[in-house]
C-alpha atoms as a PDB file:
ATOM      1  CA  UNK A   1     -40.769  12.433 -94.720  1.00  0.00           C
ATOM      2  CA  UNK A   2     -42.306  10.569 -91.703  1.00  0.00           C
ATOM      3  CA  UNK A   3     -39.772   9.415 -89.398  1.00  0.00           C
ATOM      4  CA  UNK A   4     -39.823   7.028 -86.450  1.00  0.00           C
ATOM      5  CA  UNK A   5     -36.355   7.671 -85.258  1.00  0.00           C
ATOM      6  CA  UNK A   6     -37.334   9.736 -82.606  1.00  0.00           C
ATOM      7  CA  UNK A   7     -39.334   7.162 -80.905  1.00  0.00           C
ATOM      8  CA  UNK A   8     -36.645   4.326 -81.359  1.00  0.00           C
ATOM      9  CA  UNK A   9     -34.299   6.913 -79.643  1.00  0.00           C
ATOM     10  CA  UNK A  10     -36.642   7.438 -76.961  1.00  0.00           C
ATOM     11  CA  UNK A  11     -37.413   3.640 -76.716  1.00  0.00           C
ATOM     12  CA  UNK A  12     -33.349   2.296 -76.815  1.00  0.00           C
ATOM     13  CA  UNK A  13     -31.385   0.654 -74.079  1.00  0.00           C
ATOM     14  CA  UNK A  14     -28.598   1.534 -76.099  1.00  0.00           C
ATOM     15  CA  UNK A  15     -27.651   4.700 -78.323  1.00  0.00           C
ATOM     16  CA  UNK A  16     -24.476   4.608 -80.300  1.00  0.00           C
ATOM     17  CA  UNK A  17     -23.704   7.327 -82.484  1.00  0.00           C
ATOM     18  CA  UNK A  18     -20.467   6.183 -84.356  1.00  0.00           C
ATOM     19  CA  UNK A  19     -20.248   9.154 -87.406  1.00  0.00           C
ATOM     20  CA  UNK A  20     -17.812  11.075 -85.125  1.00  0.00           C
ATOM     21  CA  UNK A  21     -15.800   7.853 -85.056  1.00  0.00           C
ATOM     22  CA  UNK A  22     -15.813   7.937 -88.502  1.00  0.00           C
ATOM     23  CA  UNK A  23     -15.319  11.418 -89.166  1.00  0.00           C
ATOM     24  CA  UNK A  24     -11.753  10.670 -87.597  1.00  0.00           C
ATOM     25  CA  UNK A  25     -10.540   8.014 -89.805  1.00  0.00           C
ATOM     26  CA  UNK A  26     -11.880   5.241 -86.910  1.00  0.00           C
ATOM     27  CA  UNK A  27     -13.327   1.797 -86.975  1.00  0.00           C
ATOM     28  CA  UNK A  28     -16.685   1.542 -84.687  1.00  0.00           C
ATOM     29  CA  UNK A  29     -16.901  -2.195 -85.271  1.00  0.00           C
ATOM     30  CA  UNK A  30     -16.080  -3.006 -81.914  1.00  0.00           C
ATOM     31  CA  UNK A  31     -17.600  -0.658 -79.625  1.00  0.00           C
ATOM     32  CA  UNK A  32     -21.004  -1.381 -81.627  1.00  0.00           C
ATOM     33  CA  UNK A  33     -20.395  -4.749 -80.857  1.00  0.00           C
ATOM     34  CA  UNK A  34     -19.724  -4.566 -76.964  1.00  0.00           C
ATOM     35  CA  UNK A  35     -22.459  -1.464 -76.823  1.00  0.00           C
ATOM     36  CA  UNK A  36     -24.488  -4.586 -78.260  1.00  0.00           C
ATOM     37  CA  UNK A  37     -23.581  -6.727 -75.853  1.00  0.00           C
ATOM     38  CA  UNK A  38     -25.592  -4.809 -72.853  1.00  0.00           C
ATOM     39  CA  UNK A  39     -28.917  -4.633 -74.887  1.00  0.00           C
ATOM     40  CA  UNK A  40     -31.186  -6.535 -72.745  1.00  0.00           C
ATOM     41  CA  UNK A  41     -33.405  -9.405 -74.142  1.00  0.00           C
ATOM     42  CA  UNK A  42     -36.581  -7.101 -75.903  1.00  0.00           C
ATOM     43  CA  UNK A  43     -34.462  -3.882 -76.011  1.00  0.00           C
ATOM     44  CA  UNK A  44     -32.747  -2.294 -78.381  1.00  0.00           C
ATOM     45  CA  UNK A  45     -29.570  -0.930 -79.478  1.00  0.00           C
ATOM     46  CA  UNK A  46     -29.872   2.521 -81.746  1.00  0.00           C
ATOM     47  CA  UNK A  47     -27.061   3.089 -83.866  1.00  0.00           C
ATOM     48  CA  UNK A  48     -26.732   6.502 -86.131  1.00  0.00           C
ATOM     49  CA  UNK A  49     -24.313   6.082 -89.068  1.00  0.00           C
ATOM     50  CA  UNK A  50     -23.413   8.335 -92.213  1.00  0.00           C
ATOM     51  CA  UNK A  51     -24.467   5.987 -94.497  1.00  0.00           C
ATOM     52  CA  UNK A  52     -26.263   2.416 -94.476  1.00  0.00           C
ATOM     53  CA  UNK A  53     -24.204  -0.045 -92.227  1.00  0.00           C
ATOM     54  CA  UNK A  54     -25.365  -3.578 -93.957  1.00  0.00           C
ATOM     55  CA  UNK A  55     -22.734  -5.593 -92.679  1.00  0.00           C
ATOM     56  CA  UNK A  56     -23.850  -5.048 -88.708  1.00  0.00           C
ATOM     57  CA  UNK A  57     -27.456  -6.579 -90.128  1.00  0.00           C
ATOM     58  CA  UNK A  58     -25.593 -10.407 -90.567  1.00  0.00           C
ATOM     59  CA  UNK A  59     -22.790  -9.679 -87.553  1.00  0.00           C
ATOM     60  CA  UNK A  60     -25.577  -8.735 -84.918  1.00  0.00           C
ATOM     61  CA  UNK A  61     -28.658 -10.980 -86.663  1.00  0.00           C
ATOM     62  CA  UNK A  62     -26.177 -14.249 -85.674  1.00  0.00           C
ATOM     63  CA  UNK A  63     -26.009 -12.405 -82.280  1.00  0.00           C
ATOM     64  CA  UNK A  64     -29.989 -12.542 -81.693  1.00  0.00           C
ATOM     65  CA  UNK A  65     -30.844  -9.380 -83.151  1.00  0.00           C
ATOM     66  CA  UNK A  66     -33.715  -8.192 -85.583  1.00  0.00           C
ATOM     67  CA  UNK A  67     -33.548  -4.444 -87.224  1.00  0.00           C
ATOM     68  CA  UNK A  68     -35.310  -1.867 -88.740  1.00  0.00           C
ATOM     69  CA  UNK A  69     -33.615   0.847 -91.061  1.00  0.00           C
ATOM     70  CA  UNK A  70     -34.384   4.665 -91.964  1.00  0.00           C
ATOM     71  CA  UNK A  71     -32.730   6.723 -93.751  1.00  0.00           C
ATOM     72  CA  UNK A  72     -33.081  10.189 -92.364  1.00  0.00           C
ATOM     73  CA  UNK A  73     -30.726  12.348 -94.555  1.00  0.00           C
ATOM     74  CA  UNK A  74     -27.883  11.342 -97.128  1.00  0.00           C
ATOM     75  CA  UNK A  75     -25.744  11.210 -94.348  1.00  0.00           C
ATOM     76  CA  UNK A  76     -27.839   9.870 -91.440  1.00  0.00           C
ATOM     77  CA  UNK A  77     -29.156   6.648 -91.392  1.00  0.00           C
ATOM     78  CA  UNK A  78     -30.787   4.993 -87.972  1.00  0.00           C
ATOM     79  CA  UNK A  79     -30.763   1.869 -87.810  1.00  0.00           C
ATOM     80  CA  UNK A  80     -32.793  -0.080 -84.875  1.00  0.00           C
ATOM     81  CA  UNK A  81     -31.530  -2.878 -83.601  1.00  0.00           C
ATOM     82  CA  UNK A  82     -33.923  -5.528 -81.282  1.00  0.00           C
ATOM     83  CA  UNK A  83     -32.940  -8.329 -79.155  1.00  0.00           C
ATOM     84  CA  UNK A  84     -34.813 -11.125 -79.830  1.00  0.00           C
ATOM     85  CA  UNK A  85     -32.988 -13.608 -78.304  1.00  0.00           C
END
């Protein structure tokens, strides 16, 4: 499998790995948002998650933001999120 997530990685304002926040019975829904929140205009935000997060694509896509998925393993997904506006 080709993957591009080491480039978006390299690339982010922002990395956010929320599967140990998971892992403990936690809700990342907020930090992800305020991590958001300091992704500068053409940056983005790189979040790694156990499993596809498609809710965050509607919740940060009404905040300005574009993304681009990959799933890496059956329990890593990165997901790349861009400020467009």
């Amino acid at each position: 499998m080709s993957s591009n997530a080491p480039t978006w990685k390299l690339d982010a304002a922002e990395i956010l790995d929320v599967r140990p926040v998971l892992e403990q019975g936690g809700e990342p829904f907020v930090q992800i948002m305020e991590t958001a929140e300091r992704v500068p205009m053409g940056k983005s935000l790189v979040l790694i998650a156990p499993f596809e997060p498609a809710p965050l694509y509607e919740a940060l896509g009404a905040r300005g933001f574009s993304h681009a998925t990959e799933r890496v393993s059956d329990d890593e997904w990165i997901i790349r999120f861009v400020r467009e506006r």
